[in-house]
C-alpha atoms as a PDB file:
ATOM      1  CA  UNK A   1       9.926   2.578  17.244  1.00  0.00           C
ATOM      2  CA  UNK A   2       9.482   3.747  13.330  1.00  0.00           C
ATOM      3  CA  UNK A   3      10.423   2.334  10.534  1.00  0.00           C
ATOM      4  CA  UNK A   4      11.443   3.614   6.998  1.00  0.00           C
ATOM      5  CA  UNK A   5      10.473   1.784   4.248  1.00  0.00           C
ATOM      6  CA  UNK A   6      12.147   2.631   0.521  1.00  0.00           C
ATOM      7  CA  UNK A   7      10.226   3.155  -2.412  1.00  0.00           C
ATOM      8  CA  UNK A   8      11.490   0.152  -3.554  1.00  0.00           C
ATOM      9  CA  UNK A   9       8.994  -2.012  -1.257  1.00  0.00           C
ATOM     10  CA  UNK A  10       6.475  -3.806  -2.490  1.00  0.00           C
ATOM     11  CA  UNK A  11       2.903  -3.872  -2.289  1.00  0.00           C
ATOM     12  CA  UNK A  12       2.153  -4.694   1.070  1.00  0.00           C
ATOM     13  CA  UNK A  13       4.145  -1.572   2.118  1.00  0.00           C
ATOM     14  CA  UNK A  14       2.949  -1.434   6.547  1.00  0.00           C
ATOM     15  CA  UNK A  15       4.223  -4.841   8.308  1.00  0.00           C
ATOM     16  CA  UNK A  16       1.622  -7.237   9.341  1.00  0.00           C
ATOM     17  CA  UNK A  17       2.160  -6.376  13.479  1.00  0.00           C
ATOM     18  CA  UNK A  18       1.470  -3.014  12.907  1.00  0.00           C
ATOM     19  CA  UNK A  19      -1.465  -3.578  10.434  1.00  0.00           C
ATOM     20  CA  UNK A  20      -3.255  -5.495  13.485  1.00  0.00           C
ATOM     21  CA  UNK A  21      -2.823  -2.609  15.655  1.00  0.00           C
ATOM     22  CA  UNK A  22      -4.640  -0.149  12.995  1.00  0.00           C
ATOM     23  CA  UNK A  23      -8.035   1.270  13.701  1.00  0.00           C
ATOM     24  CA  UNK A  24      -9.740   0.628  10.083  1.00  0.00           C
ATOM     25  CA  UNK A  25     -12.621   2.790  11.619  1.00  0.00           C
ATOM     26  CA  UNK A  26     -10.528   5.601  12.317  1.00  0.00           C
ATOM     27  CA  UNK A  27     -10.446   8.908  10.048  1.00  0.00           C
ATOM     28  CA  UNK A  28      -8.099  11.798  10.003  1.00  0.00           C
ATOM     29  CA  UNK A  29     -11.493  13.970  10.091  1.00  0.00           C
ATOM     30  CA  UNK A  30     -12.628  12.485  13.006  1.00  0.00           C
ATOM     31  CA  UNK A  31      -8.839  12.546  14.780  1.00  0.00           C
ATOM     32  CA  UNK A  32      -9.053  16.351  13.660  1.00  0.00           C
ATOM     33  CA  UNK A  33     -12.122  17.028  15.381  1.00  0.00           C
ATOM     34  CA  UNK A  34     -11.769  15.629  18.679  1.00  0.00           C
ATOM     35  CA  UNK A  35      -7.867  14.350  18.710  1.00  0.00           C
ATOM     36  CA  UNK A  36      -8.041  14.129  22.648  1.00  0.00           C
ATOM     37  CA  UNK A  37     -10.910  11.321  22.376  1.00  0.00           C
ATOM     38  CA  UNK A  38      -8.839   9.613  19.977  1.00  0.00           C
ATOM     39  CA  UNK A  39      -5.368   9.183  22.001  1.00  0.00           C
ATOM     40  CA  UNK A  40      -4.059   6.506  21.704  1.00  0.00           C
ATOM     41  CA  UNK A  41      -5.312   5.324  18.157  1.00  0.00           C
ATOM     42  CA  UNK A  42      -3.048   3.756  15.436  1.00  0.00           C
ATOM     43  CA  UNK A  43      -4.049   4.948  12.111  1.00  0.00           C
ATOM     44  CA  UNK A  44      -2.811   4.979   8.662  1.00  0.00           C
ATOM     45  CA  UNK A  45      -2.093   8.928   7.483  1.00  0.00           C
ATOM     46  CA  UNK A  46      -1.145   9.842   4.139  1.00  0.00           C
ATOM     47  CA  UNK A  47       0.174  13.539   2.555  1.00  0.00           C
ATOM     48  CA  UNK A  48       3.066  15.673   1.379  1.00  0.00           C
ATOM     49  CA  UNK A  49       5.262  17.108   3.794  1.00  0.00           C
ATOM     50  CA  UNK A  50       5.588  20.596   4.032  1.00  0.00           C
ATOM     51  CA  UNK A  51       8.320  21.172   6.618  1.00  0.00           C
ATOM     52  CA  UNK A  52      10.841  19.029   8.376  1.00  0.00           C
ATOM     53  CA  UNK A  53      12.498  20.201  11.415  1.00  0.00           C
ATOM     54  CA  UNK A  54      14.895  18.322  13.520  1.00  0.00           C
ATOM     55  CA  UNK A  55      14.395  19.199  16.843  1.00  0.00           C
ATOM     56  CA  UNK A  56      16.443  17.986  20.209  1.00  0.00           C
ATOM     57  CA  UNK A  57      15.246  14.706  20.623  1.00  0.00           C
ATOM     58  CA  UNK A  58      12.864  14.325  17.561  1.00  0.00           C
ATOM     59  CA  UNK A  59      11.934  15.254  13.846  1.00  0.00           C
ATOM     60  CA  UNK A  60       8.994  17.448  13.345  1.00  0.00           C
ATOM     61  CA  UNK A  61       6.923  16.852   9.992  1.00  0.00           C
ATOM     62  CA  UNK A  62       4.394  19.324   9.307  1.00  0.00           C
ATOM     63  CA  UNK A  63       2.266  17.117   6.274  1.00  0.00           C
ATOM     64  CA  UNK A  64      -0.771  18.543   4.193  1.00  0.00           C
ATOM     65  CA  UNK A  65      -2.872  15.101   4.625  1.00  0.00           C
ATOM     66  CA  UNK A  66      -4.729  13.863   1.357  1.00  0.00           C
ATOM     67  CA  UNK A  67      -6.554  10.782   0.126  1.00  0.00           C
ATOM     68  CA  UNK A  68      -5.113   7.524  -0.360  1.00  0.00           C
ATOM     69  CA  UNK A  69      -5.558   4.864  -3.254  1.00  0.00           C
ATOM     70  CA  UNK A  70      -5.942   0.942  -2.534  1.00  0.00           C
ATOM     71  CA  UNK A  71      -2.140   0.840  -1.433  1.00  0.00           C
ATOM     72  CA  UNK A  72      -2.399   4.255   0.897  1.00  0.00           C
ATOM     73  CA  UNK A  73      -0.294   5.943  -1.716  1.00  0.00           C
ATOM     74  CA  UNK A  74      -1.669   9.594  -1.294  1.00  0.00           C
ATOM     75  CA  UNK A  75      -3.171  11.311  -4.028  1.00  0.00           C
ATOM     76  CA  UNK A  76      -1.917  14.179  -6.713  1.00  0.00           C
ATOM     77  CA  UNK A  77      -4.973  16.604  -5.644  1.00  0.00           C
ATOM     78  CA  UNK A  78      -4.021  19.100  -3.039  1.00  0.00           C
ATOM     79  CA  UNK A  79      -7.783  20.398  -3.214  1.00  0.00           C
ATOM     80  CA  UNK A  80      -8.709  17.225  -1.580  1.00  0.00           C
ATOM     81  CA  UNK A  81      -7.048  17.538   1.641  1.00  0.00           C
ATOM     82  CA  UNK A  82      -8.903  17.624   4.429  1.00  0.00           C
ATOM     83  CA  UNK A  83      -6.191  19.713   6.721  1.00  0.00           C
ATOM     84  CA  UNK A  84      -2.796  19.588   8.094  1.00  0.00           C
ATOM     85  CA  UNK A  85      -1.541  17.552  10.985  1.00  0.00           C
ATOM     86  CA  UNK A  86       2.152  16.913  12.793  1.00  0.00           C
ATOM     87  CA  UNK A  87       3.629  13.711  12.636  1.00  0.00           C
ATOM     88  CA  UNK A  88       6.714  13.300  15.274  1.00  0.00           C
ATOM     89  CA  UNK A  89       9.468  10.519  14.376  1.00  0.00           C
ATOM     90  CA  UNK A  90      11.596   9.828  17.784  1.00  0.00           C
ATOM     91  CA  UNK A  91      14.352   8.125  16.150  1.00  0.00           C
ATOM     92  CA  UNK A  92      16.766   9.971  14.319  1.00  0.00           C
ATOM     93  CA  UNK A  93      14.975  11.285  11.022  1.00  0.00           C
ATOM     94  CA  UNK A  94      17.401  13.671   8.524  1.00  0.00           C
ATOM     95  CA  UNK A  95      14.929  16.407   7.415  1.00  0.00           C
ATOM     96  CA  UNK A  96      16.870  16.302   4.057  1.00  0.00           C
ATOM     97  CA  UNK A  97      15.719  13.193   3.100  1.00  0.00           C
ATOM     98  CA  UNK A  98      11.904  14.143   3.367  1.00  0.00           C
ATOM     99  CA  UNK A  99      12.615  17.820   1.497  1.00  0.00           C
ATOM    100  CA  UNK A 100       9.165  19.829   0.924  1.00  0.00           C
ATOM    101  CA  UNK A 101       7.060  18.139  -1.267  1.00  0.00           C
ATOM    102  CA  UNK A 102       7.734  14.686  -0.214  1.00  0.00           C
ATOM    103  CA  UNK A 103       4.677  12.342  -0.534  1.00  0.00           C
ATOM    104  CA  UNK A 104       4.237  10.125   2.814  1.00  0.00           C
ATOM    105  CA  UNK A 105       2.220   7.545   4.153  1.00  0.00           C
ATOM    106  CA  UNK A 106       2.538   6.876   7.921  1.00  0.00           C
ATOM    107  CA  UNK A 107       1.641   4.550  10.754  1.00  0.00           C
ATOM    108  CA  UNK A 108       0.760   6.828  14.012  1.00  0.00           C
ATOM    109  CA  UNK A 109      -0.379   6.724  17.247  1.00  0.00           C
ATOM    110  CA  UNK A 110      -2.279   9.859  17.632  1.00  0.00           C
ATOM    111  CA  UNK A 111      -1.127  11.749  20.927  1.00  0.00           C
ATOM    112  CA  UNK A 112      -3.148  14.689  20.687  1.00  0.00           C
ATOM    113  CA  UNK A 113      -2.833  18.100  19.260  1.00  0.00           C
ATOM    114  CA  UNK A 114      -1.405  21.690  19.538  1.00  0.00           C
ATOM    115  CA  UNK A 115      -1.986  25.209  18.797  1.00  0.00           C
ATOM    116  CA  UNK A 116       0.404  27.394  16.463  1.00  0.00           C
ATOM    117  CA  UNK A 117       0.067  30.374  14.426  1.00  0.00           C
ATOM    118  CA  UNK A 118      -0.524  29.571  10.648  1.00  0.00           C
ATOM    119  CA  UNK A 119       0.395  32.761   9.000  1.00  0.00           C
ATOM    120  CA  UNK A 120      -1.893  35.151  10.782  1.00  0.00           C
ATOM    121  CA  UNK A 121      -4.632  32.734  12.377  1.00  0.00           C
ATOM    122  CA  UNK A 122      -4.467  30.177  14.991  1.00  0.00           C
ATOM    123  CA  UNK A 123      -4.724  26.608  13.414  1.00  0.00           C
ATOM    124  CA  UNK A 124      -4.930  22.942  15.780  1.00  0.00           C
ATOM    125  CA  UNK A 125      -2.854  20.406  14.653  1.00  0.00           C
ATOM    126  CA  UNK A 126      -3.240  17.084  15.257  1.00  0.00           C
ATOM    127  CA  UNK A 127      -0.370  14.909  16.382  1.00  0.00           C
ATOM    128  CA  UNK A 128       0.472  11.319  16.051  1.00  0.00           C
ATOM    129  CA  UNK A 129       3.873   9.455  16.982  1.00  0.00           C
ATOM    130  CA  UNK A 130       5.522   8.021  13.506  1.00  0.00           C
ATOM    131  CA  UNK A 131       5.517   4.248  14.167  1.00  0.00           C
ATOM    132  CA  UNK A 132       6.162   3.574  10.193  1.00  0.00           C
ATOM    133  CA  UNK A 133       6.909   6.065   7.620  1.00  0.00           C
ATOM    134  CA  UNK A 134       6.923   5.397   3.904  1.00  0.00           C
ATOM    135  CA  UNK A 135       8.629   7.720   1.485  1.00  0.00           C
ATOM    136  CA  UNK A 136       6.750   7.555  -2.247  1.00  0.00           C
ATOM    137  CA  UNK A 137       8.707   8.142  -5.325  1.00  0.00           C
ATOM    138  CA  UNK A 138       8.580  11.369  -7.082  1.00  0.00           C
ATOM    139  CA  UNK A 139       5.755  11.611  -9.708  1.00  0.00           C
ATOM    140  CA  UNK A 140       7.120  10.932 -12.930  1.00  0.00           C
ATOM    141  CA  UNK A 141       4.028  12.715 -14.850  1.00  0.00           C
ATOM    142  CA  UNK A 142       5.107  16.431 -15.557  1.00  0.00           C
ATOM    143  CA  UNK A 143       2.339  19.196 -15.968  1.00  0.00           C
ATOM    144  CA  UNK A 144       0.176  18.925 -19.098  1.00  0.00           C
ATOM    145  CA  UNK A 145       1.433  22.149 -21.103  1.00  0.00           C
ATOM    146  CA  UNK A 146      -0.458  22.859 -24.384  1.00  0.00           C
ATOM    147  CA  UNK A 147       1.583  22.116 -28.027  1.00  0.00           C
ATOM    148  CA  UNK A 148       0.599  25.408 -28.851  1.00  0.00           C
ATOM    149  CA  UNK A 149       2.124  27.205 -26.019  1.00  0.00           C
ATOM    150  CA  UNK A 150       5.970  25.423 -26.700  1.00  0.00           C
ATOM    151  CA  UNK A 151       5.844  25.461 -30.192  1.00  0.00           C
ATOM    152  CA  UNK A 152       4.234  28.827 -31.263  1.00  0.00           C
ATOM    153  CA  UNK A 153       6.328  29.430 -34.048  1.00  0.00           C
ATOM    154  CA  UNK A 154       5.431  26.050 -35.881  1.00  0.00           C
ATOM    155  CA  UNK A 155       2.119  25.702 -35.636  1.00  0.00           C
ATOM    156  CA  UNK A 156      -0.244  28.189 -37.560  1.00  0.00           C
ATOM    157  CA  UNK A 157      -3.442  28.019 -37.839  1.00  0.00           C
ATOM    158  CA  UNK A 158      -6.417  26.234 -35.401  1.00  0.00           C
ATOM    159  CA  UNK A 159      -6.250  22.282 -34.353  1.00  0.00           C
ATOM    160  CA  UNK A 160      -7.434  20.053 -37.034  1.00  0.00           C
ATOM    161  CA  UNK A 161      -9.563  17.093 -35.190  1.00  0.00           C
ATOM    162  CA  UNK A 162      -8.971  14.806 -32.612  1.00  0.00           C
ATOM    163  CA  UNK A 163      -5.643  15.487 -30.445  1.00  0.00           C
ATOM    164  CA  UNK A 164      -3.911  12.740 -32.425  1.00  0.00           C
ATOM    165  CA  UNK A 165      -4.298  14.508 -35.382  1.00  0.00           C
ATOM    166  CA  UNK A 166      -3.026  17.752 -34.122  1.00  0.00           C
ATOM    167  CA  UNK A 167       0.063  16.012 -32.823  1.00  0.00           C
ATOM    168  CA  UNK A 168       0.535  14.477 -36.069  1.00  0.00           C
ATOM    169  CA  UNK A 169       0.186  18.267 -37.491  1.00  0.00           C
ATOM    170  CA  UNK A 170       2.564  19.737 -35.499  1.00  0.00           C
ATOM    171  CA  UNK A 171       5.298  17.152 -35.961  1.00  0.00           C
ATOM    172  CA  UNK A 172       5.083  17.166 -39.702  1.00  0.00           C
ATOM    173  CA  UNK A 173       6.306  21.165 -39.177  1.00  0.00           C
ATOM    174  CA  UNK A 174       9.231  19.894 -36.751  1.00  0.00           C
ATOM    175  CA  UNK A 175      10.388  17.770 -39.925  1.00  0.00           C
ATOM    176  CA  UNK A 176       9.312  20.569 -42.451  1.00  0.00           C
ATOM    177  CA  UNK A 177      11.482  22.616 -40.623  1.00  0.00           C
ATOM    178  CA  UNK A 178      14.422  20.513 -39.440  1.00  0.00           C
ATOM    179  CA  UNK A 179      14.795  19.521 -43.452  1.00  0.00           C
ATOM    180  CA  UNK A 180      14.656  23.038 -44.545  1.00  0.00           C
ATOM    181  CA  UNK A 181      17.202  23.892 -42.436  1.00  0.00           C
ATOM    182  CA  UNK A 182      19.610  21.176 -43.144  1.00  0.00           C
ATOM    183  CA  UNK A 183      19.159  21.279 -46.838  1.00  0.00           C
ATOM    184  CA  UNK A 184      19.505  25.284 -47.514  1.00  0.00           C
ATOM    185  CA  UNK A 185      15.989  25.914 -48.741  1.00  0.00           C
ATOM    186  CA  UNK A 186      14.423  29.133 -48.213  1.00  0.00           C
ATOM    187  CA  UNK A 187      17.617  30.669 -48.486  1.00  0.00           C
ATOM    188  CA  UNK A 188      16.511  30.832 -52.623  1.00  0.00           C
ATOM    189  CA  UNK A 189      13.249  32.844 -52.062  1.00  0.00           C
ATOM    190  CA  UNK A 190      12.000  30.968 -55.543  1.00  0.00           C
ATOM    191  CA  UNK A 191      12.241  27.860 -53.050  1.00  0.00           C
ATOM    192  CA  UNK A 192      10.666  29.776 -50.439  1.00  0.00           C
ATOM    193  CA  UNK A 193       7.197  30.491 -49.168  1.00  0.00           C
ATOM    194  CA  UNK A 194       5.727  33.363 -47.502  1.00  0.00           C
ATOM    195  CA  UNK A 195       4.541  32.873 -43.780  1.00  0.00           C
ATOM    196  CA  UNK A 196       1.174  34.589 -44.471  1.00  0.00           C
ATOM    197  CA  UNK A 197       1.062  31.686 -47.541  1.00  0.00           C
ATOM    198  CA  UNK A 198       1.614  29.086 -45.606  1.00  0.00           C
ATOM    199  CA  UNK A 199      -0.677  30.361 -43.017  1.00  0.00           C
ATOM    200  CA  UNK A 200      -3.598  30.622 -45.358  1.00  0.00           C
ATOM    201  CA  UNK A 201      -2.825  27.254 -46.648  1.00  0.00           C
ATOM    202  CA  UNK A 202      -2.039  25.157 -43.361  1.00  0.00           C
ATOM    203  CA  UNK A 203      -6.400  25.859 -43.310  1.00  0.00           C
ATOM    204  CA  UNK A 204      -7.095  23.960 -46.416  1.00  0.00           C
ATOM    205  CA  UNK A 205      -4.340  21.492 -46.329  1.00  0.00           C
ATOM    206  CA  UNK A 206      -4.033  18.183 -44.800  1.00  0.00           C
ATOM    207  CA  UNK A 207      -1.504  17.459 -42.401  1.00  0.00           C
ATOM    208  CA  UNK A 208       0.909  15.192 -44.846  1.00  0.00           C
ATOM    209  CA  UNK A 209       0.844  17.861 -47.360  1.00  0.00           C
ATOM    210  CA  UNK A 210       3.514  19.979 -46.409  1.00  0.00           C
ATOM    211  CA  UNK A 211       5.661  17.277 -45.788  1.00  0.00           C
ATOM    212  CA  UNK A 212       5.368  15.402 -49.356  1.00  0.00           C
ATOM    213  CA  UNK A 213       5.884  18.890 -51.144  1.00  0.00           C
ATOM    214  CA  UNK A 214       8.874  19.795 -48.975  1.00  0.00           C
ATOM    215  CA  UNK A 215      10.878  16.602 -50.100  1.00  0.00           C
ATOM    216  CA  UNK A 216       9.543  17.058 -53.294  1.00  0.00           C
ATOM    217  CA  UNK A 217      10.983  20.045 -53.151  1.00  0.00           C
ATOM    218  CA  UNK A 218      14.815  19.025 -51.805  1.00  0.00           C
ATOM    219  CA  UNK A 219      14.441  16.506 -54.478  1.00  0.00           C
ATOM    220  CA  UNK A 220      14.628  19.243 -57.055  1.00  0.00           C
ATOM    221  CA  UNK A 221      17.444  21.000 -55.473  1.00  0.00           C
ATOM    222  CA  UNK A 222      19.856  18.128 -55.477  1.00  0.00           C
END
């Protein structure tokens, strides 16, 4: 019988009769190399799912396996995995509620393995039988893009110090620009200055400079 638990559980997320029955000494490398000597073992399995198929009397999850933390939460680093393996839930599983991508964490009872083509080579799977299944929320960290690369236009010339600092540069420009643009300056090119001016000066300049000198300037205009 599996269970489902919601993201919503809390830390203790696999039931104490089912933690008894775990092997603690039991890897998924060692189930991957010899899965026939290890039928029969309960382990914990952790990874992102990569296809969900319901089949006649099952759901088929095809999961990249990874690392866990303290709380078998599995890891953000695919590089890590040590292989894939197919996890089997008998109940009735919709496929659309563990989409591609899904991070897991299971309780299985390994039943041995199976052959299938993976692309253009054979590839052994190891298979367990889901006796607990834990869906993990999505991450809520997105990528790390560079300042530079979304703001090109608003930030000229190199970083100035620590990454603090160059935050602090860039969002003085945001306000530079957001109070030229709602006051009307550089519309009056005596008001205005050149981008290659500005360019040469954003070197020399500190940070709160351009800011103090562009209220200055709206000051003059009203």
């Amino acid at each position: 019988m599996g269970f489902l638990l919601p993201a919503c559980a809390g830390p203790a997320i696999i039931p104490l009769d089912l933690e008894k029955q775990i092997d603690p000494k039991a890897s998924f490398a060692q189930v991957k190399e010899a899965p026939t000597t290890h039928r029969g073992t309960v382990i914990v399995l952790s990874g992102e799912v990569l296809d969900a198929t319901r089949l006649k009397d099952r759901t088929r999850l095809t999961i990249l396996q990874l690392p866990t933390d303290g709380n078998h939460a599995p890891t953000m680093d695919l590089s890590q995995s040590r292989g894939r393996f197919l996890a089997f839930q008998t109940e009735f599983l919709d496929p659309a509620t563990v989409p591609n991508g899904t991070r897991i964490t299971i309780v299985g009872e390994v039943s041995g393995a199976t052959t299938e083509l993976l692309d253009e080579m054979e590839y052994t799977y190891p298979t367990v039988t889901i006796k607990f299944l834990k869906v993990w929320p999505e991450a809520m960290q997105p990528p790390y893009v560079p300042i530079r690369a979304l703001l090109p236009s608003l930030v000229w010339g190199p970083p100035i110090g620590t990454p603090a600092r160059m935050r602090a540069y860039t969002e003085d420009r945001i306000t530079d620009c957001m109070v030229r643009s709602n006051s009307g300056i550089g519309k009056n090119r005596t008001n205005d200055i050149s981008h290659s001016e500005r360019s040469e000066e954003s070197l020399n300049e500190q940070p709160n400079a351009w800011k103090r000198r562009t209220f200055a300037s709206l000051k003059m205009t009203t």
